[in-house]
N, C-alpha and C. Protein backbone atom coordinates (compact mmCIF):
# COMPACT_ATOMS: atom_id res chain seq x y z
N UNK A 1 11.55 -24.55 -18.08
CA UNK A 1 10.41 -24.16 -18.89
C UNK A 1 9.38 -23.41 -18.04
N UNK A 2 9.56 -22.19 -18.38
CA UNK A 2 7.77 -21.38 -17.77
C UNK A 2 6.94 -21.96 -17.98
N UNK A 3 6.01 -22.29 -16.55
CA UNK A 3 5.16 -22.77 -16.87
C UNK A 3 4.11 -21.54 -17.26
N UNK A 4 2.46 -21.55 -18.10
CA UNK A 4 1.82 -20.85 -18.65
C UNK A 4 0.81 -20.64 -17.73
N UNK A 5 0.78 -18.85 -17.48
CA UNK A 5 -0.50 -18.47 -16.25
C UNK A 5 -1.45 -18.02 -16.97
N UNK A 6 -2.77 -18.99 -15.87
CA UNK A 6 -4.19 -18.90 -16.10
C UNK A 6 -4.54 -18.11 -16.58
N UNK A 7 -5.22 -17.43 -17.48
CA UNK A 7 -5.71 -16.05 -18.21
C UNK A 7 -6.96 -15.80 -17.47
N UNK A 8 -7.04 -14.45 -16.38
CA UNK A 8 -8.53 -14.51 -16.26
C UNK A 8 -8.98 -12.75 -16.50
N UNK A 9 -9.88 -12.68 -17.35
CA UNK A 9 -10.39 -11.58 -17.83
C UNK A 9 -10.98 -10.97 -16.46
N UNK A 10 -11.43 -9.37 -16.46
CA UNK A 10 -12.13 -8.69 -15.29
C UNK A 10 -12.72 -7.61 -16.48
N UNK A 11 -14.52 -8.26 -16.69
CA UNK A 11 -14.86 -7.10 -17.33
C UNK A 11 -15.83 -5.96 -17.01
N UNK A 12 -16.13 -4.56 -17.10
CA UNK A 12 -16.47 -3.68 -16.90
C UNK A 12 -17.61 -3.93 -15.72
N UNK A 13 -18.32 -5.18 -15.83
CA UNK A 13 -19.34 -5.22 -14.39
C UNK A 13 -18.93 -5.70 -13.42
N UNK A 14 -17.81 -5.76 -13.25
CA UNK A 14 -16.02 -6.65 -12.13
C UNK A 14 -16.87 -8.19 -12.47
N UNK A 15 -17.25 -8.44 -13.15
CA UNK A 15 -17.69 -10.43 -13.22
C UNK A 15 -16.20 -10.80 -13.55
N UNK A 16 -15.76 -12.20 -13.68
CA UNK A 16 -14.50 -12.43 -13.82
C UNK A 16 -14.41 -13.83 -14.77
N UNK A 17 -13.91 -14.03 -15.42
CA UNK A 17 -13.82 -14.75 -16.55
C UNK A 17 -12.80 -15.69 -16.92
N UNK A 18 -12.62 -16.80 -16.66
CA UNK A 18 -12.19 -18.03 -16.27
C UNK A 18 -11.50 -18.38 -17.85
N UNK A 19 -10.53 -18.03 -18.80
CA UNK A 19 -10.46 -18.33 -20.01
C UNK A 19 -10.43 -19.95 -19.96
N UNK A 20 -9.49 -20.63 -19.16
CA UNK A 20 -9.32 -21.93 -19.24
C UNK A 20 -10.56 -22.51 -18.76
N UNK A 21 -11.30 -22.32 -18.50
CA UNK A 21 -12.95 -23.27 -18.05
C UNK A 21 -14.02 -22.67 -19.08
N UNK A 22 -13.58 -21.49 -20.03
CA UNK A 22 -14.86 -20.69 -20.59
C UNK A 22 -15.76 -20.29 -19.75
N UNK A 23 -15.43 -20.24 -18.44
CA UNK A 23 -17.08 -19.82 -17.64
C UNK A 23 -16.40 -18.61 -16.52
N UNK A 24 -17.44 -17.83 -15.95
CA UNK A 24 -17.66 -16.83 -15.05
C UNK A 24 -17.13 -17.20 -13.74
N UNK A 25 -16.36 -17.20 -13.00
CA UNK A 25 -15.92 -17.03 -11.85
C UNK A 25 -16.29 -16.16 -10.57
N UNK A 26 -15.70 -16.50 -9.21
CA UNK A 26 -16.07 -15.79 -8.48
C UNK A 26 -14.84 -15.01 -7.60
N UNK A 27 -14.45 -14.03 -6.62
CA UNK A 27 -13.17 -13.77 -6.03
C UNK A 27 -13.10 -15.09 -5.35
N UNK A 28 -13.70 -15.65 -4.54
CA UNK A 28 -13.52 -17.09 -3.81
C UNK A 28 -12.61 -17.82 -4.71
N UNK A 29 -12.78 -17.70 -5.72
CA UNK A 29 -12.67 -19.06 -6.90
C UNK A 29 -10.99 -18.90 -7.00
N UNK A 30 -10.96 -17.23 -7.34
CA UNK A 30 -9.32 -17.06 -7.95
C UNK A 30 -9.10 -17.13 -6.92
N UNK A 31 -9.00 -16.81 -5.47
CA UNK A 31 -8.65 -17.66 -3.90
C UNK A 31 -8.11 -19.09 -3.99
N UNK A 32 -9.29 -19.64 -4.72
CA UNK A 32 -8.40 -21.43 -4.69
C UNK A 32 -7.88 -21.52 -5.73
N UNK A 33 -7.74 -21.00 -6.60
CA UNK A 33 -6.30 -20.87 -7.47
C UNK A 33 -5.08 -20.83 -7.07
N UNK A 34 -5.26 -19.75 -5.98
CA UNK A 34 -3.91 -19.79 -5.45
C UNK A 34 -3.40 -20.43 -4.30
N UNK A 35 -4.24 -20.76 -3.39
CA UNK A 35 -4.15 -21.87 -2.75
C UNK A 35 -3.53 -23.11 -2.93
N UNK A 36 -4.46 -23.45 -4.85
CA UNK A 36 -4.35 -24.87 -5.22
C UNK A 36 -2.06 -24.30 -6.06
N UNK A 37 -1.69 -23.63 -5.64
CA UNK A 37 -0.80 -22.84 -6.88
C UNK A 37 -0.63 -22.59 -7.85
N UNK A 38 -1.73 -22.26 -8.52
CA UNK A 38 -1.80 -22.03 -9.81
C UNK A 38 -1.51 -20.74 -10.35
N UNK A 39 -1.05 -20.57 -10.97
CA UNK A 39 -0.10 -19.12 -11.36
C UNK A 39 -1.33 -18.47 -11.86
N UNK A 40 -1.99 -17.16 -11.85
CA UNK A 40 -2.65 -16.42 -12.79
C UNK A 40 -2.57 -15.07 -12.98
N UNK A 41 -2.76 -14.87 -14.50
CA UNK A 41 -2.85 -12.88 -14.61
C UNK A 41 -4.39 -13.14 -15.11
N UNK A 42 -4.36 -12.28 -14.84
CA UNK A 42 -5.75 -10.92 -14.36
C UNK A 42 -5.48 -10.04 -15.12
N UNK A 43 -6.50 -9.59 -16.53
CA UNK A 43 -6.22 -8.76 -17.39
C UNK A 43 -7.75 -7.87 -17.21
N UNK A 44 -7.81 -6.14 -17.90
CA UNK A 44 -8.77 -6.04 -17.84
C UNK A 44 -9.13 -6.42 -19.22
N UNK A 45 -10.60 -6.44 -19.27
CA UNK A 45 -10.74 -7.27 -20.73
C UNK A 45 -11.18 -6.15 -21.57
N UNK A 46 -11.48 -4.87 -21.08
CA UNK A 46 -10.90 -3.81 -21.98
C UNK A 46 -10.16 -3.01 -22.74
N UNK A 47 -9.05 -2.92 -21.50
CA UNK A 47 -7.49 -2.35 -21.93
C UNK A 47 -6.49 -3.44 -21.86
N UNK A 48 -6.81 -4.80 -21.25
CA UNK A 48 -5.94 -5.55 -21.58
C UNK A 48 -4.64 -5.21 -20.46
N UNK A 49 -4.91 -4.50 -19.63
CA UNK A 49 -3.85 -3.82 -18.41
C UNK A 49 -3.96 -5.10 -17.52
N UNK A 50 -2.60 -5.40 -17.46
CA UNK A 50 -2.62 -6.45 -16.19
C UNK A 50 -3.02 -5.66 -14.68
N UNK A 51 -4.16 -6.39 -14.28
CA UNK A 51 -4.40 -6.53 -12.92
C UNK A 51 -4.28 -6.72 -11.91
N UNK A 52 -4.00 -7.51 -12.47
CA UNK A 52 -3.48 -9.29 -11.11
C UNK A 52 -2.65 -8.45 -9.55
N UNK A 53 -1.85 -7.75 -9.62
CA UNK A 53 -1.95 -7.21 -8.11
C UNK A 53 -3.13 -6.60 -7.36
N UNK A 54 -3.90 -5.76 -8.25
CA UNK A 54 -5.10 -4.92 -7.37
C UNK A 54 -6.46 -6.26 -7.04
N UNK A 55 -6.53 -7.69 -7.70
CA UNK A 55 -7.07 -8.66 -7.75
C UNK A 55 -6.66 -9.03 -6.43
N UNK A 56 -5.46 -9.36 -6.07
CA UNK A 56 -4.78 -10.08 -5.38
C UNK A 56 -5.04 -9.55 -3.94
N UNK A 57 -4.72 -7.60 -3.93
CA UNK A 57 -4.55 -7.24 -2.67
C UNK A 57 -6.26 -7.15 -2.32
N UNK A 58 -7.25 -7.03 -3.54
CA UNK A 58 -8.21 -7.57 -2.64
C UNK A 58 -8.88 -8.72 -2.09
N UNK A 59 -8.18 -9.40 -2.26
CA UNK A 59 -8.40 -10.85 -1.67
C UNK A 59 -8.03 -10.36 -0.25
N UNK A 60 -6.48 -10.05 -0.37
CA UNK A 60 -6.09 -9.69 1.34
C UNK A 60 -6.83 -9.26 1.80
N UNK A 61 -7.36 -8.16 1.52
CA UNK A 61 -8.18 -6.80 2.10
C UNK A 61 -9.56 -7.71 2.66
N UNK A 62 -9.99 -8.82 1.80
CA UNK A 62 -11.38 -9.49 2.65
C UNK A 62 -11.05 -10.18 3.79
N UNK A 63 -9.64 -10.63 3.30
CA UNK A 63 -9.16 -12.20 4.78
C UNK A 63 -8.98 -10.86 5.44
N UNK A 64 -7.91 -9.65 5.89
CA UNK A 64 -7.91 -9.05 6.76
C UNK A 64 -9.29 -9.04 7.26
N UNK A 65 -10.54 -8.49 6.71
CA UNK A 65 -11.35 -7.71 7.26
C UNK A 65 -12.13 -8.70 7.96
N UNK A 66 -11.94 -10.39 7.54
CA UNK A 66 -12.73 -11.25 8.53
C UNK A 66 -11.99 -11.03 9.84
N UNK A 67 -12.45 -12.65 10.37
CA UNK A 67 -12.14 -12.61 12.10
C UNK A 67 -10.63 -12.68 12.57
N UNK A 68 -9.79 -13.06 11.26
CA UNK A 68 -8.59 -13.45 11.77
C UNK A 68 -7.17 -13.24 11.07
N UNK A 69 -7.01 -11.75 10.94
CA UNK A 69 -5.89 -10.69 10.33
C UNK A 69 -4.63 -11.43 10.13
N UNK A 70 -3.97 -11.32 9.50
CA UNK A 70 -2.15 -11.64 9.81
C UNK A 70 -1.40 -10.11 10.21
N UNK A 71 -2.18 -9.12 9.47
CA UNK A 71 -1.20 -8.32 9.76
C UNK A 71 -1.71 -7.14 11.21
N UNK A 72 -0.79 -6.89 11.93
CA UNK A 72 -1.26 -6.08 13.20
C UNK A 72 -1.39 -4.36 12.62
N UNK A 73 -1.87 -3.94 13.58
CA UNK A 73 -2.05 -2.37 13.76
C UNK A 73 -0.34 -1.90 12.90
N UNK A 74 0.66 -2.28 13.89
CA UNK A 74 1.92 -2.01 13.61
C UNK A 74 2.81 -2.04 12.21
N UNK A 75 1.88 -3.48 11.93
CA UNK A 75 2.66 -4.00 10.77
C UNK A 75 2.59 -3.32 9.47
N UNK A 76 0.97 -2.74 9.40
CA UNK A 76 0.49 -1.74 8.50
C UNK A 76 1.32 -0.67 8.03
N UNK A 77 0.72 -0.16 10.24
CA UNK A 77 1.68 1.31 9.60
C UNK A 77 2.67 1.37 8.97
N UNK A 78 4.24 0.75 9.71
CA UNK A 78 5.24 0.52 8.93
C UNK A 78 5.47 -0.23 7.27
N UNK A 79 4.61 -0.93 7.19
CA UNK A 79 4.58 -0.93 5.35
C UNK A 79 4.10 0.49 5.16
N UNK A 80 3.29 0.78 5.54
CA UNK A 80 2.86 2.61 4.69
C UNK A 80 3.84 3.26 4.64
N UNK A 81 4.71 3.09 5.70
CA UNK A 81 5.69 4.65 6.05
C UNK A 81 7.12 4.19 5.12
N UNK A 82 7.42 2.75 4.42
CA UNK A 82 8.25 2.55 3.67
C UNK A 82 7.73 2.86 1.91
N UNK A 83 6.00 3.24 1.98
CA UNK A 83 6.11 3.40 0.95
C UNK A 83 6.83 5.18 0.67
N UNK A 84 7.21 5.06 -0.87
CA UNK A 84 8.48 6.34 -1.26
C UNK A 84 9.86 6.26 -0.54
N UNK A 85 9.72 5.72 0.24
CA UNK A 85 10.95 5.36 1.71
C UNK A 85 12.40 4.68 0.10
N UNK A 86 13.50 5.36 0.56
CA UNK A 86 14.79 4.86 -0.25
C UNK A 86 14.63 3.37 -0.36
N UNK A 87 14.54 2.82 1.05
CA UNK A 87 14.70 1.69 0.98
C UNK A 87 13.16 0.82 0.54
N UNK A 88 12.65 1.55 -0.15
CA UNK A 88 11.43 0.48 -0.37
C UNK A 88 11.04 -0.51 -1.04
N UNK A 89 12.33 -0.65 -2.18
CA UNK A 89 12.75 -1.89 -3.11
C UNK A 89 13.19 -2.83 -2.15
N UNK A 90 14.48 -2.65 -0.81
CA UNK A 90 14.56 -3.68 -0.21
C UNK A 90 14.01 -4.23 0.54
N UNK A 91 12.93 -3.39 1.33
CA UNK A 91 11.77 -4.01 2.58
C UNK A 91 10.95 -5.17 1.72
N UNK A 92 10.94 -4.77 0.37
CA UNK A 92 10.32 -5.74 -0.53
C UNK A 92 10.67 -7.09 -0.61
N UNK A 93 11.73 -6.70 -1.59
CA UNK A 93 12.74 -8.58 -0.88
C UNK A 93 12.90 -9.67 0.04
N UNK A 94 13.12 -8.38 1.06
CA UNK A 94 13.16 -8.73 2.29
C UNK A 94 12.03 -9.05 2.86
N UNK A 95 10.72 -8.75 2.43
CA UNK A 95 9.38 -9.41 2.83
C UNK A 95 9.34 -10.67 2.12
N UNK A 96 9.34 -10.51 1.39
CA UNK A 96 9.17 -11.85 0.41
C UNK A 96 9.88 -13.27 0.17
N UNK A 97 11.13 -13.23 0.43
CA UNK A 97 11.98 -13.61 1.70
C UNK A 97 11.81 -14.24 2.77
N UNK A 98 11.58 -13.53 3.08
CA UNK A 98 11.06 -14.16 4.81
C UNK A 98 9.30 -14.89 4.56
N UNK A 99 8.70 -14.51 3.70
CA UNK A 99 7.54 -15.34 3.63
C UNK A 99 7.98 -16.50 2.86
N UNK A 100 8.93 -16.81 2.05
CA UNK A 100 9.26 -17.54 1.35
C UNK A 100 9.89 -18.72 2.53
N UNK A 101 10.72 -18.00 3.48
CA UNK A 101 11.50 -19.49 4.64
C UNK A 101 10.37 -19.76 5.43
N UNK A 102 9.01 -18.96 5.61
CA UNK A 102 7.97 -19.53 6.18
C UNK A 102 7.44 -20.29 5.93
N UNK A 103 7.00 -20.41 4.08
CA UNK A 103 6.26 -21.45 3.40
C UNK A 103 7.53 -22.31 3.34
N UNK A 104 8.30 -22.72 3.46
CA UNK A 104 9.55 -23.70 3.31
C UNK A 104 9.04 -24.82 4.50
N UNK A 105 9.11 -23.92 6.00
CA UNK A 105 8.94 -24.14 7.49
C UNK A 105 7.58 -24.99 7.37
N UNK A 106 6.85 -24.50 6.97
CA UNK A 106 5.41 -25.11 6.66
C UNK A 106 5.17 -26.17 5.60
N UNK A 107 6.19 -26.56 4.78
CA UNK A 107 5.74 -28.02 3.77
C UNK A 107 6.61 -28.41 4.77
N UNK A 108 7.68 -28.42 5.07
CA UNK A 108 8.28 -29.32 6.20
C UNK A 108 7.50 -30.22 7.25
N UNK A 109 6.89 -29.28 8.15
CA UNK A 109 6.10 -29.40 9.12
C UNK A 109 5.17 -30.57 8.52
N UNK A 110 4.11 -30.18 7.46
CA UNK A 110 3.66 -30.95 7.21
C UNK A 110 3.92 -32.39 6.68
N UNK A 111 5.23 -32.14 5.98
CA UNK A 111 5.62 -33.60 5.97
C UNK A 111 6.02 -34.86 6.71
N UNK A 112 6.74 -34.02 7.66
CA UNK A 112 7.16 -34.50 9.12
C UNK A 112 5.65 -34.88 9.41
N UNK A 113 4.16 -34.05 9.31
CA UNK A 113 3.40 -35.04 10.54
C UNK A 113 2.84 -36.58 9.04
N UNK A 114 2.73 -36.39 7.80
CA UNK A 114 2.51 -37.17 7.14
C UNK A 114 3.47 -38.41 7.39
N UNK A 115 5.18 -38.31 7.78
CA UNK A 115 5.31 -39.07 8.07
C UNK A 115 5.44 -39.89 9.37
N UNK A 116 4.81 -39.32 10.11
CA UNK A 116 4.74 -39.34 11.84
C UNK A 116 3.05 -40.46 11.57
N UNK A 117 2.41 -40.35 10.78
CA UNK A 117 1.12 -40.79 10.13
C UNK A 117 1.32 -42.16 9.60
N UNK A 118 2.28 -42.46 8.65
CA UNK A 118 2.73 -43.75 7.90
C UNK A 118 1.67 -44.05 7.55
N UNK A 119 1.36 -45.39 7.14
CA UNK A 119 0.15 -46.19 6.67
C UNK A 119 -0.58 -46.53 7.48
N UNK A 120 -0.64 -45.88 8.73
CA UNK A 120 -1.74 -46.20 9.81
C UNK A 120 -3.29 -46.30 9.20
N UNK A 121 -3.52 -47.09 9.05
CA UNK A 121 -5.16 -47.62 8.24
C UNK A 121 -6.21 -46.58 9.15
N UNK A 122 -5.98 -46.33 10.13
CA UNK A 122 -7.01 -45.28 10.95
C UNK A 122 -6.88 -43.55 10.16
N UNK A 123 -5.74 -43.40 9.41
CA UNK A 123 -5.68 -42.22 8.58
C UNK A 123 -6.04 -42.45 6.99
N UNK A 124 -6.32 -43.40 6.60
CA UNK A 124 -6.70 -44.08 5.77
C UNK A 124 -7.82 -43.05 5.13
N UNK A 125 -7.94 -42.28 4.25
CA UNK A 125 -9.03 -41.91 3.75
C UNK A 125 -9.67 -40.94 4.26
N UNK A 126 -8.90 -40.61 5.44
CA UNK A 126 -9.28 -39.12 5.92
C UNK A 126 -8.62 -37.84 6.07
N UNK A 127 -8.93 -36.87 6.10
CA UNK A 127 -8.17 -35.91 6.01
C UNK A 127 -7.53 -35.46 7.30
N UNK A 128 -6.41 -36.08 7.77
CA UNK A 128 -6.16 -35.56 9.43
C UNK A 128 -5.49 -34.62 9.22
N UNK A 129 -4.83 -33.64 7.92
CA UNK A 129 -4.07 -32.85 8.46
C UNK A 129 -4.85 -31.45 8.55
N UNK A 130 -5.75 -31.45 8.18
CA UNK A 130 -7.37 -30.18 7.75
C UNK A 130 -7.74 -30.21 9.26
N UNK A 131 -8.10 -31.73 9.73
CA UNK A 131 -8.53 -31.78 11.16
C UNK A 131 -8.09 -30.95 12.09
N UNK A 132 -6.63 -31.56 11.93
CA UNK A 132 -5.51 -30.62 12.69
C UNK A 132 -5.18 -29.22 12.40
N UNK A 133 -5.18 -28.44 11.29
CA UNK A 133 -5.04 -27.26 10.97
C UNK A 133 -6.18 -26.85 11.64
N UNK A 134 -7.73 -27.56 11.73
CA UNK A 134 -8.97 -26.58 12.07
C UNK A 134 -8.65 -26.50 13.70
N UNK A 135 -7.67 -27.13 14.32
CA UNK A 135 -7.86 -26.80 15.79
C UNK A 135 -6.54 -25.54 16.22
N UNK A 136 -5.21 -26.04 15.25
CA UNK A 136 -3.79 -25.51 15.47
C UNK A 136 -4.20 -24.39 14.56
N UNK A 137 -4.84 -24.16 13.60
CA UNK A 137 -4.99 -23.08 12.07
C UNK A 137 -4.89 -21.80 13.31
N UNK A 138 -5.26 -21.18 14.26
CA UNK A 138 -5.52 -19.72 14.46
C UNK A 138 -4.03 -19.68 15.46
N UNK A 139 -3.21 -21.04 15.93
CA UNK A 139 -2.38 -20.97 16.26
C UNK A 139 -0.83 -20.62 15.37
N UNK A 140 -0.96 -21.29 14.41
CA UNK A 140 -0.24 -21.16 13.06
C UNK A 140 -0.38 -20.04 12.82
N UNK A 141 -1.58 -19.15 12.46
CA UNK A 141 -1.75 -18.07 12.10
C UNK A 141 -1.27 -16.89 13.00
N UNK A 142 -1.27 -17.23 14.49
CA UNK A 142 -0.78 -15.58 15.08
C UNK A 142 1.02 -15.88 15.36
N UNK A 143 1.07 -17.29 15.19
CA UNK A 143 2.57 -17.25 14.52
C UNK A 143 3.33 -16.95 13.74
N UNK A 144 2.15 -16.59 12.67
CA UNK A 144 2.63 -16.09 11.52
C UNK A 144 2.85 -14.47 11.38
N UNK A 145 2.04 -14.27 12.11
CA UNK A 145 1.39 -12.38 12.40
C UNK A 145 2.53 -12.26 13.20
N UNK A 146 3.03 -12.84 14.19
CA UNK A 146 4.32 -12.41 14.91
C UNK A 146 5.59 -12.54 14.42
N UNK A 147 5.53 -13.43 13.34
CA UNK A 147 7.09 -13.40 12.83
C UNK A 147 6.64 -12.51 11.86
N UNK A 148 5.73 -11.92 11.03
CA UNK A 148 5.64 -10.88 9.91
C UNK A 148 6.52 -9.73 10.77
N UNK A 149 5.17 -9.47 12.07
CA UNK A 149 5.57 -8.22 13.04
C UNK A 149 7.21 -8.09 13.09
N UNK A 150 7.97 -8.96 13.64
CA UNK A 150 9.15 -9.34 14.19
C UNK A 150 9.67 -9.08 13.02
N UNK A 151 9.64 -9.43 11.87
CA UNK A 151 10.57 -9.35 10.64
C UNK A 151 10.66 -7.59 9.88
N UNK A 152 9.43 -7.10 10.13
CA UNK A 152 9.51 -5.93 9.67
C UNK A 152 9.97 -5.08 10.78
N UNK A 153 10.12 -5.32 11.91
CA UNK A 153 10.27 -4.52 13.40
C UNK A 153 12.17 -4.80 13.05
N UNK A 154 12.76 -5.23 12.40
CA UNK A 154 13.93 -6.04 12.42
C UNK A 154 14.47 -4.88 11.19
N UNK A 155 13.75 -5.48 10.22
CA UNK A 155 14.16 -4.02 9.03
C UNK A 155 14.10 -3.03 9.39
N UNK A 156 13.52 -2.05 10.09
CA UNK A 156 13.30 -1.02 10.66
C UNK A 156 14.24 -0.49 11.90
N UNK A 157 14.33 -1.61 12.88
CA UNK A 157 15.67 -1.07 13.20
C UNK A 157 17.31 -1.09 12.62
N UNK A 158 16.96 -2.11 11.49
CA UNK A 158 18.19 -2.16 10.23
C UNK A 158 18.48 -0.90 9.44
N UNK A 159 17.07 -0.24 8.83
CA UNK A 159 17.03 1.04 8.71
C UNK A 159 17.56 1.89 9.43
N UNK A 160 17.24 2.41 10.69
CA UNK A 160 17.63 3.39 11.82
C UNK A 160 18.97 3.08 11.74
N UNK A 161 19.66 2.38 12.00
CA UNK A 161 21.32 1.57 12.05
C UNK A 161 21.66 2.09 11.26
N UNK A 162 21.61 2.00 9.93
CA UNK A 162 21.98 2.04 8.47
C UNK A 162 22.09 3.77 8.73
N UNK A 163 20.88 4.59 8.84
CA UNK A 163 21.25 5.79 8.95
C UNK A 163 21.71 6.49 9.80
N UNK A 164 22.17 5.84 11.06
CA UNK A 164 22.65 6.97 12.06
C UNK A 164 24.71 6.36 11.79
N UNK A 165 24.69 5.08 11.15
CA UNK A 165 25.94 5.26 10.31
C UNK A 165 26.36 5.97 9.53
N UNK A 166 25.40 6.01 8.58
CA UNK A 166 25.38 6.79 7.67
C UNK A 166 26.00 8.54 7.89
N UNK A 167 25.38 9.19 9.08
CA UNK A 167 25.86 10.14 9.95
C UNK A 167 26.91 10.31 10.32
N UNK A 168 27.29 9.28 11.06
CA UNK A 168 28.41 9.34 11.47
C UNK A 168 29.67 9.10 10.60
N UNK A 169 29.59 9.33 9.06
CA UNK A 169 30.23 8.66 8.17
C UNK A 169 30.94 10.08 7.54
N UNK A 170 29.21 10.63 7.81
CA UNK A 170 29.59 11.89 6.58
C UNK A 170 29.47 13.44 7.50
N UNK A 171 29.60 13.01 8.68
CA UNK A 171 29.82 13.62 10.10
C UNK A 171 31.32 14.52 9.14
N UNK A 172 31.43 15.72 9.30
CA UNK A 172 33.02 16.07 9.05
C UNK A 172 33.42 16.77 7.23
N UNK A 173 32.37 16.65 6.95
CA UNK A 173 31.94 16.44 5.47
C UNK A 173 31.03 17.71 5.32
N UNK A 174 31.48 19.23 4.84
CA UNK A 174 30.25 20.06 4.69
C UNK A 174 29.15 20.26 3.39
N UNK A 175 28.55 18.75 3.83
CA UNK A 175 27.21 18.56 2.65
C UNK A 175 26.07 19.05 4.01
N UNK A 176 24.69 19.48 2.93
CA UNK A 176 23.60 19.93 4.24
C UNK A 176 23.30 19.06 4.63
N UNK A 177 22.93 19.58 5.84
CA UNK A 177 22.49 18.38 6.55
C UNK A 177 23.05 17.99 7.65
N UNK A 178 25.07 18.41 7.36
CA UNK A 178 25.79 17.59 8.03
C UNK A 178 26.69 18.86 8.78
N UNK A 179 27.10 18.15 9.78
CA UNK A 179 28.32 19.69 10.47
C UNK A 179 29.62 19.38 9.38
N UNK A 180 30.10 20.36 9.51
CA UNK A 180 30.94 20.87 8.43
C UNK A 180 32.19 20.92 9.24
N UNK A 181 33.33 21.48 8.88
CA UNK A 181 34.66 21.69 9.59
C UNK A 181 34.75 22.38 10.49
N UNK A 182 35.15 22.14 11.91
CA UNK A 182 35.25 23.10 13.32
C UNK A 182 35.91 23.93 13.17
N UNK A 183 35.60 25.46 13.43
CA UNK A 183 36.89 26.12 13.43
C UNK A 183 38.22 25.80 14.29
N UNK A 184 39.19 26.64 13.78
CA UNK A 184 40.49 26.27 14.42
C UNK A 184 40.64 26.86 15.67
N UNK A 185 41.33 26.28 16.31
CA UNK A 185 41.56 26.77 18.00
C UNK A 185 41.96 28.64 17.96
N UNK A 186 40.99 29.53 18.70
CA UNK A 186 40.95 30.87 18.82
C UNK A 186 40.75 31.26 17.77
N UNK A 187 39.56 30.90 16.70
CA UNK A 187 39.12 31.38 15.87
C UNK A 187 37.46 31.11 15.91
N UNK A 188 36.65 32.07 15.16
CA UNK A 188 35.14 31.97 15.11
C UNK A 188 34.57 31.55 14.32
N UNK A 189 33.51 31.42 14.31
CA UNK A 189 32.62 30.81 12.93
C UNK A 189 32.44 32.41 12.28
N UNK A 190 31.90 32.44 11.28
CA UNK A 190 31.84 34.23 10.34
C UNK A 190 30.32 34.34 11.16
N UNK A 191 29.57 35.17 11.28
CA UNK A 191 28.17 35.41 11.55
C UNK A 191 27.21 35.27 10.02
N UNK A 192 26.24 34.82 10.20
CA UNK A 192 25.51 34.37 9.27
C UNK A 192 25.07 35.25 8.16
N UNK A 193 25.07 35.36 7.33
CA UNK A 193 25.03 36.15 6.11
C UNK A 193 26.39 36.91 5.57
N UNK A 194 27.29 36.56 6.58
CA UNK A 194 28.42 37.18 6.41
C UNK A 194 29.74 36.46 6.26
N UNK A 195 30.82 37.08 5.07
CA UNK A 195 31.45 35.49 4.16
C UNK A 195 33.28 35.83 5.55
N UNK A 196 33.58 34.57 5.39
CA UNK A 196 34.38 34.74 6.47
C UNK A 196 36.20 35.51 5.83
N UNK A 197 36.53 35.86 7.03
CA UNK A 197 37.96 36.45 6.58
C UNK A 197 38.61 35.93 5.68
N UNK A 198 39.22 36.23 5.23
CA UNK A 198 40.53 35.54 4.21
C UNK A 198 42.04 35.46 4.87
């Protein structure tokens, strides 16, 4: 059963509109939405055009622009240069993917220290794993920035691979692009504009 996503309006003064609470929202707010996982679209409340990505990437666009990025100089460029790129449906996947065995890696982790914790009455009512994220959090995080880096640095030389096979495939083959048939032993190529003997 689908579950049913949050409806949140965006109207003409960008205020943002909370259908399930009836009240006004803030970008922070749809932040802990998704945090808390709560599924939501983002409509405009004019045209009724789903939003919800240009919502979303500016959320990124603020966490980038604070103190502590995930994505590097590198990582950028190469998402830009796959956009129009053939392969830009699969770098997709393949991102998403790999963020997906990250968040896997990470409820793990955390469960493992919840149960490393047990009913120790000294954890009793406090939050030790926040504690611990506020000291490990920027450690976690450039772990994360390096396996992004590493994962797209990985597609990219998967790419390059893919096409210098590709070359060598259709090497022999006179499509443009590609060398065509060698002439035969003591014979010439025709000179250019000019159609060869018969």
């Amino acid at each position: 059963m689908t579950t049913e996503k949050r409806v949140i309006k965006k109207y003409p003064n960008r205020r943002l509109y909370d259908t399930a609470t009836s009240s006004y929202i803030t970008l922070e707010d749809v932040k802990q939405l998704v945090l808390d996982h709560i599924d939501i679209q983002v409509t405009d409340a004019k045209t009724q055009e789903d939003i919800t990505r240009s919502v979303l990437l500016q959320i990124i666009l603020e966490e980038e622009s604070s103190g502590a990025p995930l994505f590097t100089y590198d990582v950028l460029t190469q998402l830009i240069r796959f956009y129009g790129n053939a392969m830009q449906g699969l770098m997709g996947g393949y991102l998403e993917k790999n963020l997906e065995l990250f968040s896997q890696m990470q409820n793990k982790l955390q469960d493992q220290t919840r149960q490393m914790m047990g009913d120790n009455p000294l954890t009793q009512g406090s939050n030790l794993w926040a504690e611990y994220m506020k000291f490990q959090g920027p450690a976690v995080q450039n772990m994360m920035t390096n396996y992004l880096e590493q994962s797209t640095n990985m597609f990219v030389e998967m790419q390059s691979q893919m096409q210098e096979r590709t070359k060598q495939i259709f090497t022999g083959f006179p499509f443009a692009g590609y060398a065509g048939e060698t002439p035969a032993a003591g014979e010439s190529a025709p000179p250019a504009g000019k159609p060869a003997k018969k």
